[in-house]
N, C-alpha and C. Protein backbone atom coordinates (compact mmCIF):
# COMPACT_ATOMS: atom_id res chain seq x y z
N UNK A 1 -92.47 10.29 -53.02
CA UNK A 1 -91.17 10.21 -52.40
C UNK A 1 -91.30 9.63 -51.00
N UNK A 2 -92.05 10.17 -50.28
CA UNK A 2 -92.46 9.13 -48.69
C UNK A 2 -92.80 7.70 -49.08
N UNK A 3 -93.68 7.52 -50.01
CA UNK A 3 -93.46 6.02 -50.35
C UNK A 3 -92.44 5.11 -50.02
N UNK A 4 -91.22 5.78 -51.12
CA UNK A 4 -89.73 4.96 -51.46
C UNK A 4 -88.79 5.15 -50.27
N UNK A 5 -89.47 6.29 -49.46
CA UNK A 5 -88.20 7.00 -47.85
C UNK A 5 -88.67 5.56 -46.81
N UNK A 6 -89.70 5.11 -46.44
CA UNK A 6 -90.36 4.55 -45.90
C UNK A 6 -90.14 2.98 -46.21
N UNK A 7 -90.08 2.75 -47.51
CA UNK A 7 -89.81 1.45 -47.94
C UNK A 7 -88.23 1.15 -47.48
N UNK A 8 -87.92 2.50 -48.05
CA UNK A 8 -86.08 2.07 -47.91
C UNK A 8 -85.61 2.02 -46.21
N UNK A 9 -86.44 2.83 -45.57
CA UNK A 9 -85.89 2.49 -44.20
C UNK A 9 -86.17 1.65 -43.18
N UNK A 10 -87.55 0.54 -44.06
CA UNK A 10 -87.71 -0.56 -43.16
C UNK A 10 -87.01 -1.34 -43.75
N UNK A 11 -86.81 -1.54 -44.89
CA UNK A 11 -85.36 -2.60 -45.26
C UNK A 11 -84.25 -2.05 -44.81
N UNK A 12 -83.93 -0.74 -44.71
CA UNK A 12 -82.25 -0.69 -44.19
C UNK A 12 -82.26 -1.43 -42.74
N UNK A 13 -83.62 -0.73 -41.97
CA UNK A 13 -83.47 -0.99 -40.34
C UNK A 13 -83.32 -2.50 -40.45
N UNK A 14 -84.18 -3.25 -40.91
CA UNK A 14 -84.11 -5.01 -41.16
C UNK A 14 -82.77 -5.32 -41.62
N UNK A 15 -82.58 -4.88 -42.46
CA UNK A 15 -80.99 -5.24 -42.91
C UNK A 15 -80.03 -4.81 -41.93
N UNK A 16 -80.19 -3.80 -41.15
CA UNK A 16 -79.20 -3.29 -39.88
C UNK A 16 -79.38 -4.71 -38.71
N UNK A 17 -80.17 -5.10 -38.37
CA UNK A 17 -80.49 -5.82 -37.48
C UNK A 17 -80.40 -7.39 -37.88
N UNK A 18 -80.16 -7.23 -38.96
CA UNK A 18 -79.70 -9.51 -39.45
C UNK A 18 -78.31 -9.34 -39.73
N UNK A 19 -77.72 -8.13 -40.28
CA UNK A 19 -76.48 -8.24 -40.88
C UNK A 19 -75.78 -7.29 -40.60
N UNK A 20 -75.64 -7.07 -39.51
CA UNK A 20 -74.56 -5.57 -38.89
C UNK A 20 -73.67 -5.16 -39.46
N UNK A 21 -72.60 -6.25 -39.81
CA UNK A 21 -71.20 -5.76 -40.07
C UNK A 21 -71.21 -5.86 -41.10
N UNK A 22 -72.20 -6.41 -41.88
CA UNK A 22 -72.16 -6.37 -44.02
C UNK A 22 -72.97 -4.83 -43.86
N UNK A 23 -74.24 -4.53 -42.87
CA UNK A 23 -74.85 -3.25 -43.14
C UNK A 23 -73.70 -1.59 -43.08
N UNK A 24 -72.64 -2.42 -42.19
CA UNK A 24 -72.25 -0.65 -41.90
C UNK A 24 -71.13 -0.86 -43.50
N UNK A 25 -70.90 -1.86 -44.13
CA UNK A 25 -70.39 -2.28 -44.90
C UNK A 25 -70.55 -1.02 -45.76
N UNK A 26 -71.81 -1.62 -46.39
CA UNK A 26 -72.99 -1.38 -47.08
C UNK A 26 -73.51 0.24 -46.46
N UNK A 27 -73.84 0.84 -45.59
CA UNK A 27 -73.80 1.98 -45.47
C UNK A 27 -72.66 3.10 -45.80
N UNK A 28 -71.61 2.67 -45.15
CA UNK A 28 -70.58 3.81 -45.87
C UNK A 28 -71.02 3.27 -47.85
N UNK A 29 -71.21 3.00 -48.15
CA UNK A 29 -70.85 3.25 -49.30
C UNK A 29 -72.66 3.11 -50.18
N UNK A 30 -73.32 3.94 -48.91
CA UNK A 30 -74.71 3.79 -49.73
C UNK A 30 -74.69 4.97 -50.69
N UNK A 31 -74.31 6.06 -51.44
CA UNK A 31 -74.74 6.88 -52.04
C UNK A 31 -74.09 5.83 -53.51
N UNK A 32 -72.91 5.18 -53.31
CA UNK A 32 -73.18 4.55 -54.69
C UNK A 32 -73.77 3.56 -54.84
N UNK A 33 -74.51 2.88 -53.65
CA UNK A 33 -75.51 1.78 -53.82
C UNK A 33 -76.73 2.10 -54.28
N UNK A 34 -77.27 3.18 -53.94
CA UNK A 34 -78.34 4.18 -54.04
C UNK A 34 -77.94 3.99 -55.63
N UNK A 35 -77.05 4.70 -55.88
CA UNK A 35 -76.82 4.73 -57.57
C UNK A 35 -77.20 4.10 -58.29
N UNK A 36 -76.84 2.83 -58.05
CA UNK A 36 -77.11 1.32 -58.74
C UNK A 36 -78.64 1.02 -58.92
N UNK A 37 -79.16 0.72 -57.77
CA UNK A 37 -80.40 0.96 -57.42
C UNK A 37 -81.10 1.72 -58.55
N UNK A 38 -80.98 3.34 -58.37
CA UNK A 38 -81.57 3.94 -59.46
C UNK A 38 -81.78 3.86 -60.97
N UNK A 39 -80.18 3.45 -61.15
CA UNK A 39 -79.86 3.33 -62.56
C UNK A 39 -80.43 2.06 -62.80
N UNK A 40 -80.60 0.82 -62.24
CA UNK A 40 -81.07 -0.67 -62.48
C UNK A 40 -82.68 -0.05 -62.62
N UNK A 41 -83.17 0.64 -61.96
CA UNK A 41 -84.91 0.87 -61.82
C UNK A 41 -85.68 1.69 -63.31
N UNK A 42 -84.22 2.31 -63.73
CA UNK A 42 -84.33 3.36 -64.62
C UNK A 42 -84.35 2.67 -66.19
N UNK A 43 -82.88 1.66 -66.52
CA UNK A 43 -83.13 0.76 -66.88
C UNK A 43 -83.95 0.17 -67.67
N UNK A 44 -84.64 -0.63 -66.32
CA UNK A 44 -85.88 -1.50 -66.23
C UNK A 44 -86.68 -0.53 -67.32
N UNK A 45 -87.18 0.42 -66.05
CA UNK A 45 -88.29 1.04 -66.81
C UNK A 45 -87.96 1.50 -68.32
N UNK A 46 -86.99 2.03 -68.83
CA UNK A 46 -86.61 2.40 -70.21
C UNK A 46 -87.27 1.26 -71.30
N UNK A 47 -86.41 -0.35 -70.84
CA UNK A 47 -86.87 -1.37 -71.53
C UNK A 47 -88.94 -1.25 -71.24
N UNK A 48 -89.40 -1.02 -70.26
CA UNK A 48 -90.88 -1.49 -69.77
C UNK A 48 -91.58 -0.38 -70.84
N UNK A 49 -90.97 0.77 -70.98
CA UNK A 49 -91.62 2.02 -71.76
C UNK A 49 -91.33 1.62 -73.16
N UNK A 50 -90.28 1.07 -73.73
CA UNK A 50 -89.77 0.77 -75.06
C UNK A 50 -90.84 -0.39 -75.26
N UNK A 51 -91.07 -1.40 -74.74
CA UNK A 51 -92.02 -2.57 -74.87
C UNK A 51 -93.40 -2.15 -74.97
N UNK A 52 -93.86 -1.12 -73.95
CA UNK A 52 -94.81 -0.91 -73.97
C UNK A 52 -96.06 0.03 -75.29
N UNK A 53 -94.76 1.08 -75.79
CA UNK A 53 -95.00 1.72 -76.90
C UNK A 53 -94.59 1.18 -78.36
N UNK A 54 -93.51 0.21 -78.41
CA UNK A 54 -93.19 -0.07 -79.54
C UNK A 54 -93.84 -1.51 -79.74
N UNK A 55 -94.00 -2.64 -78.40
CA UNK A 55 -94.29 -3.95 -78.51
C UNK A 55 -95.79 -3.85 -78.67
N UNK A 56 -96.48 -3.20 -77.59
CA UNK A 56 -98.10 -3.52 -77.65
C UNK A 56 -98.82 -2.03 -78.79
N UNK A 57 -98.28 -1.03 -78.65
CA UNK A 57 -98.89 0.34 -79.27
C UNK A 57 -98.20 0.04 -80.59
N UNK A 58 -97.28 -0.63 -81.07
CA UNK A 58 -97.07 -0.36 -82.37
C UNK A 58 -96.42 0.80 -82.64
N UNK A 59 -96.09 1.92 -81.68
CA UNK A 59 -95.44 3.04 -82.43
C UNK A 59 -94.23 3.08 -82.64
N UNK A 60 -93.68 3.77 -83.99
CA UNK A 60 -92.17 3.67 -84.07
C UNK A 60 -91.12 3.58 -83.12
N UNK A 61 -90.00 2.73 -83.78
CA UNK A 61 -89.27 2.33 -83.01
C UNK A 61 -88.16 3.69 -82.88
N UNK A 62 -87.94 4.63 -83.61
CA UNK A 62 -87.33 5.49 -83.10
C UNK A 62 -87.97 6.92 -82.09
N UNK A 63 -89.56 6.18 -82.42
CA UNK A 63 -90.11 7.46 -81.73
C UNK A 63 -90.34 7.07 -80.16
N UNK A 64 -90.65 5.55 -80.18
CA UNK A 64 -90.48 4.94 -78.75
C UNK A 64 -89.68 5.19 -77.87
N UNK A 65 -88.44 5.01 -78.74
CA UNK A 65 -87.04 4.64 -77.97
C UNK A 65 -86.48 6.55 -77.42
N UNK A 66 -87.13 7.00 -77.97
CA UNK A 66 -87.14 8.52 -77.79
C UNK A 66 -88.08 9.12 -76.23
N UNK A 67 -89.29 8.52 -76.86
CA UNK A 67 -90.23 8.87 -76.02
C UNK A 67 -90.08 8.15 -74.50
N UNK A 68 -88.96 7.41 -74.56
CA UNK A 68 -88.91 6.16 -73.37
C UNK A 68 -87.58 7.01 -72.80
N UNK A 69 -86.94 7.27 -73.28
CA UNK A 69 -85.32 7.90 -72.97
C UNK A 69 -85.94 9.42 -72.37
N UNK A 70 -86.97 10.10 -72.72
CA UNK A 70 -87.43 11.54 -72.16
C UNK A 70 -87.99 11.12 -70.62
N UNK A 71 -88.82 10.01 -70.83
CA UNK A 71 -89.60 9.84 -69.77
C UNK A 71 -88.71 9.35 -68.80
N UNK A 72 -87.59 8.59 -68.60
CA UNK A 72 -86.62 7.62 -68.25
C UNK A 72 -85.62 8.74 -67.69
N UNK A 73 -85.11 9.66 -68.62
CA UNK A 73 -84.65 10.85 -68.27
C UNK A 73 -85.04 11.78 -67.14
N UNK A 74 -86.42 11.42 -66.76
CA UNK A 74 -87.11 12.49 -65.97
C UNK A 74 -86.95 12.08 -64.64
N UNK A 75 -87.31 10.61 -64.49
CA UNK A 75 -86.88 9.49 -63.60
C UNK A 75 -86.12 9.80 -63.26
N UNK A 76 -85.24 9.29 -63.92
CA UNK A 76 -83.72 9.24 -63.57
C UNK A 76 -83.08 10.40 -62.48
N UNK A 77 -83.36 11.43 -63.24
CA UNK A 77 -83.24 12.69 -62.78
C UNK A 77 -83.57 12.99 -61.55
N UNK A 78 -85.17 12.53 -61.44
CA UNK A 78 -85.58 13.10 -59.98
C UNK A 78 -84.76 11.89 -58.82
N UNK A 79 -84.84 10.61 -59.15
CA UNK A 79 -84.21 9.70 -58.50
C UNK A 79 -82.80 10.23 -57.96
N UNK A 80 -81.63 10.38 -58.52
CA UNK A 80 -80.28 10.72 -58.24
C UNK A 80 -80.44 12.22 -57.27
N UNK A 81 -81.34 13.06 -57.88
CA UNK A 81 -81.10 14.38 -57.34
C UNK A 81 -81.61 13.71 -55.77
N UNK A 82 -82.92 13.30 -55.55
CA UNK A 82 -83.84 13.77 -54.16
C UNK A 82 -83.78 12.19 -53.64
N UNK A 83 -82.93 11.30 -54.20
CA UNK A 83 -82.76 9.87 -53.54
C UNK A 83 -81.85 9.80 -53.38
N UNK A 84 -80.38 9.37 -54.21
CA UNK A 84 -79.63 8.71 -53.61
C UNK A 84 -78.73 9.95 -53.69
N UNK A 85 -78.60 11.19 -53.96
CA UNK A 85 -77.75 12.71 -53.51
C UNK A 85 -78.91 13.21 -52.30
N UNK A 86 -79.82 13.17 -52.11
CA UNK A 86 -80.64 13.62 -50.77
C UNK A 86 -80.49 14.99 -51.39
N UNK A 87 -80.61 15.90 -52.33
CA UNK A 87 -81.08 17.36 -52.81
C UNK A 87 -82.38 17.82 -52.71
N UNK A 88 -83.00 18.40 -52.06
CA UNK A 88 -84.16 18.83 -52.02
C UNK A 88 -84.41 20.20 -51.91
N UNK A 89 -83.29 21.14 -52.52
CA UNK A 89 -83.61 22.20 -52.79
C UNK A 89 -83.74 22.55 -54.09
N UNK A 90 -84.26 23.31 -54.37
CA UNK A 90 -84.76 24.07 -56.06
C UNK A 90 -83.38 24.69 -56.43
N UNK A 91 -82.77 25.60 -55.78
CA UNK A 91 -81.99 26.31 -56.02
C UNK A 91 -80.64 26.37 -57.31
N UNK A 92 -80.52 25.04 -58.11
CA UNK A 92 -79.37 24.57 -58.26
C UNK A 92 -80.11 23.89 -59.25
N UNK A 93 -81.35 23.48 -59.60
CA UNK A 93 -81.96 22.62 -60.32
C UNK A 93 -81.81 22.84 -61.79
N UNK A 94 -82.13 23.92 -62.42
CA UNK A 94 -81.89 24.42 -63.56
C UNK A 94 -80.22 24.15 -64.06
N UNK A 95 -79.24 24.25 -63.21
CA UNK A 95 -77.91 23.88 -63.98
C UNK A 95 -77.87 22.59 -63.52
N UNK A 96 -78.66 21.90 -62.95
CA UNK A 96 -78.13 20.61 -62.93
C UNK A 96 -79.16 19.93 -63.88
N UNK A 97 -79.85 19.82 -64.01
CA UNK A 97 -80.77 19.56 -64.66
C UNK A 97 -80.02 19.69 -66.29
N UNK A 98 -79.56 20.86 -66.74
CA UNK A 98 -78.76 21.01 -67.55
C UNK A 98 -77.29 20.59 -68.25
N UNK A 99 -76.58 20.57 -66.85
CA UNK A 99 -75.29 19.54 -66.83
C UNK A 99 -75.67 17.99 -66.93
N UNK A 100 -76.72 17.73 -66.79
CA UNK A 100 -77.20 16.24 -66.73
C UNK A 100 -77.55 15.82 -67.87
N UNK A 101 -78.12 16.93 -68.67
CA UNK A 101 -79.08 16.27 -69.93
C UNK A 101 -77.30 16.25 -71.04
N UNK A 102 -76.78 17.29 -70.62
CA UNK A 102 -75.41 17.11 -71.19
C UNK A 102 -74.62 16.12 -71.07
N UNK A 103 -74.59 15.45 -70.04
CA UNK A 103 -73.65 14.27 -69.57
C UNK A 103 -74.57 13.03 -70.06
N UNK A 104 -76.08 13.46 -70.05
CA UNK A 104 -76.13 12.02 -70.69
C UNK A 104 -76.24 12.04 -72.34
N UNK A 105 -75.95 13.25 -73.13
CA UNK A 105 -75.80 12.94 -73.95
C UNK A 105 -74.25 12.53 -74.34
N UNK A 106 -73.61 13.01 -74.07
CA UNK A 106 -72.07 12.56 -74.01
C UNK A 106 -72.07 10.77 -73.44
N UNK A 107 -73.13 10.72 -72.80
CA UNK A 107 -73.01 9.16 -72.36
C UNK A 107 -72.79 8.42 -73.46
N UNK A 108 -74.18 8.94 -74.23
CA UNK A 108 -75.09 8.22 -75.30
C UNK A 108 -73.85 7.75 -76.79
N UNK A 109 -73.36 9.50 -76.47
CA UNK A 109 -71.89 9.39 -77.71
C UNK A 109 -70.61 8.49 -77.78
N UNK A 110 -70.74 8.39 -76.05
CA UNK A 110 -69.95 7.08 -75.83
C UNK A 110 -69.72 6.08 -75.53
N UNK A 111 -70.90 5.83 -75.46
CA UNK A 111 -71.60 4.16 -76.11
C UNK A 111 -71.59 4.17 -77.23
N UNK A 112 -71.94 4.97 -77.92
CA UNK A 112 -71.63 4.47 -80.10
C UNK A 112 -69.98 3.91 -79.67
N UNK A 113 -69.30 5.10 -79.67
CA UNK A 113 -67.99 5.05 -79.53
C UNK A 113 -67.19 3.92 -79.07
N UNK A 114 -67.71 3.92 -77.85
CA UNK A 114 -66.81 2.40 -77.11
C UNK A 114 -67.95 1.14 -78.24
N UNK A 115 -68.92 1.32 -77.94
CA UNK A 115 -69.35 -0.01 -78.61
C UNK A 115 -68.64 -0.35 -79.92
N UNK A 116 -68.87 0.69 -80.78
CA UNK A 116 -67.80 0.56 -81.98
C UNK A 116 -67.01 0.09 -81.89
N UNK A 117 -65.57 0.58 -81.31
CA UNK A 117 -64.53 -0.19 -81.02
C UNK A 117 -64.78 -1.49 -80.74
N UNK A 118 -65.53 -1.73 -79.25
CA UNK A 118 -65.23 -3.17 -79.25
C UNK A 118 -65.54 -4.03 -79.99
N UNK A 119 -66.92 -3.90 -80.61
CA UNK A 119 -67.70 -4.89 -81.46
C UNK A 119 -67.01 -4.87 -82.91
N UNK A 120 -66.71 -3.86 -83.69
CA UNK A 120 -66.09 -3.72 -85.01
C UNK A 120 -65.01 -3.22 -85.01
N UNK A 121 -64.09 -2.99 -84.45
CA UNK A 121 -62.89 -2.96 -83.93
C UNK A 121 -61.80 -4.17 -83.78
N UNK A 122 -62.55 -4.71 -82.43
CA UNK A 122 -61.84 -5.71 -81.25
C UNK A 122 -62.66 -6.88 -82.14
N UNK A 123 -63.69 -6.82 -82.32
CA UNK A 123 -64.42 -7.98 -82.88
C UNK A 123 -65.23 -8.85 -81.63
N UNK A 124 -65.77 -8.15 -79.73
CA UNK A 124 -65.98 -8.61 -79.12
C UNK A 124 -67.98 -8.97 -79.55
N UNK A 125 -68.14 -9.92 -78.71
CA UNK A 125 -69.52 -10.20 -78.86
C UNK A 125 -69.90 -9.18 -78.56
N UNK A 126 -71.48 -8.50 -79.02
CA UNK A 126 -71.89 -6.77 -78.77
C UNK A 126 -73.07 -7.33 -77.36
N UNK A 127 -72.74 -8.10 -76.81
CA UNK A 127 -73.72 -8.60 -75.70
C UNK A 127 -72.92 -8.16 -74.38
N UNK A 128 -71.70 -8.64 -74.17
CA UNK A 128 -70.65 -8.44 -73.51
C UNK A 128 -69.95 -7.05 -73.62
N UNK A 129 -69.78 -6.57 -74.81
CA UNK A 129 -69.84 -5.51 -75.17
C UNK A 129 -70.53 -4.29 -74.35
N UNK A 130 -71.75 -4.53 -74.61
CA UNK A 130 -72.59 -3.24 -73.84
C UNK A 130 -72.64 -3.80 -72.27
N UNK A 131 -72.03 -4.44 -71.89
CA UNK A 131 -72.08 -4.56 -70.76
C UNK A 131 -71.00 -4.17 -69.78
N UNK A 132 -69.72 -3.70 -70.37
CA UNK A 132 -68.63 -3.44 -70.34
C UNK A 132 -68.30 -1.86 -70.33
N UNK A 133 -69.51 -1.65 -71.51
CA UNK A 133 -69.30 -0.35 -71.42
C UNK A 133 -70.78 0.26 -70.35
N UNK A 134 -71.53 -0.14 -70.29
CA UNK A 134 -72.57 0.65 -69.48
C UNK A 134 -71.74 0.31 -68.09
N UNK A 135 -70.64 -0.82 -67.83
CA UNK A 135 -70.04 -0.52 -66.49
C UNK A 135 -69.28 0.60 -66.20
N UNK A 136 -68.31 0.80 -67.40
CA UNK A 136 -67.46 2.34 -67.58
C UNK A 136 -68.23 3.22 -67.84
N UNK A 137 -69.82 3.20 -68.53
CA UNK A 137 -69.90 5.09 -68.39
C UNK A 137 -70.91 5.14 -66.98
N UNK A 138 -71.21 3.79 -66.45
CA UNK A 138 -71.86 4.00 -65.14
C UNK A 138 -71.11 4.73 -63.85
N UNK A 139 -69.58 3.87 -63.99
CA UNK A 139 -68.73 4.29 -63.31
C UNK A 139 -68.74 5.82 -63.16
N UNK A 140 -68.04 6.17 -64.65
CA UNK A 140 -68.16 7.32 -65.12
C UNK A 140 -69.48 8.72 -64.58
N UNK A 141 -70.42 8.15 -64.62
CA UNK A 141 -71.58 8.73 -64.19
C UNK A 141 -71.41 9.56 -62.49
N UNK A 142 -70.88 8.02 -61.92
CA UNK A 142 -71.21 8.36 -60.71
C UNK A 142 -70.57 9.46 -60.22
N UNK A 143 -69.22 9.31 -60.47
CA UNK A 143 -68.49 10.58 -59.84
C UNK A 143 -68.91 11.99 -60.78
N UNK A 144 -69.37 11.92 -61.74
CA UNK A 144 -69.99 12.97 -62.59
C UNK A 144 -71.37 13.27 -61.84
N UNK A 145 -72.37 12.42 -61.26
CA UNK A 145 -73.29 13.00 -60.60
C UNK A 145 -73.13 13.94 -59.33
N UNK A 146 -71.81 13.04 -58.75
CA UNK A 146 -71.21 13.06 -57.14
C UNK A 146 -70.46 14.14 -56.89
N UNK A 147 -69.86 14.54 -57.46
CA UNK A 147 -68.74 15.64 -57.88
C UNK A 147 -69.14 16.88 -58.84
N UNK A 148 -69.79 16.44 -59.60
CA UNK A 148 -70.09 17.93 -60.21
C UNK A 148 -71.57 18.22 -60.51
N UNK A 149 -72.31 17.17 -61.01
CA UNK A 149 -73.76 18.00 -60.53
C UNK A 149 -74.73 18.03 -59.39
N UNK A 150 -74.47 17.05 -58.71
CA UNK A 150 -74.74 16.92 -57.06
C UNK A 150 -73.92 16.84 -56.51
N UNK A 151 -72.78 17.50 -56.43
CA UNK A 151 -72.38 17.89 -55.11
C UNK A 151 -72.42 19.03 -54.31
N UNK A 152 -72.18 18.62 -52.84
CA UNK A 152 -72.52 19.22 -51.64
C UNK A 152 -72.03 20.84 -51.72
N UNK A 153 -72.91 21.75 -51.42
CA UNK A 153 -72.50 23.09 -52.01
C UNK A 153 -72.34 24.06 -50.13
């Protein structure tokens, strides 16, 4: 975690000092930039873990995509709580931790859901598609992280 505290605050300070008035921009509204950030890193890595176990190891593709979503999950998790919510107490961890694994399964249900619709439904390309919808349950996410499992107590 000092690693990523350290990285992020010689780019903020650099970015404070070339671009003032885009930075304070960009500061009020860093906890959902932070977001983005996480979720793009998380992502990444999901696809890097899915490639890595299913493309080079050969192991099943549902056991990959499993084993990549636990690990990705864990990420994820510690990222939002102790990065871009700044939580660093224990206290609260167990129900959030819990409300989370819940919300992202409800995510997961509604991505079948919306994807359905649009793609066999609406008849939209499923490329555009998931891109539409990972913007709405991202959206979705945030104030669900922001508001009810990290928020300020």
């Amino acid at each position: 975690m000092e690693l990523i505290d350290t990285l992020y605050f010689k780019v903020r300070n650099r970015f404070a000092f070339h671009w003032p008035i885009f930075y304070s921009y960009c500061d009020y509204r860093k906890s959902f930039l932070k977001f983005l950030l996480a979720g793009t890193f998380s992502s990444a890595l999901d696809i890097l873990f899915l490639f890595i176990l299913h493309g080079l190891f050969n192991v099943g593709l549902v056991l990959s995509t499993s084993l990549a979503f636990v690990i990705v999950f864990c990420v994820s998790f510690f990222l939002q709580k102790r990065w871009t919510f700044r939580q660093f107490s224990h206290k609260h961890t167990g129900r959030q931790l819990t409300v989370y694994l819940a919300n992202s399964f409800l995510g997961l249900n509604l991505n079948g859901i919306l994807m359905h619709l649009l793609v066999v439904r609406f008849g939209f390309w499923y490329i555009l598609s998931q891109i539409v919808v990972n913007l709405v349950i991202g959206l979705y996410n945030f104030f669900i992280y922001k508001y009810l499992i990290f928020r300020q107590r």
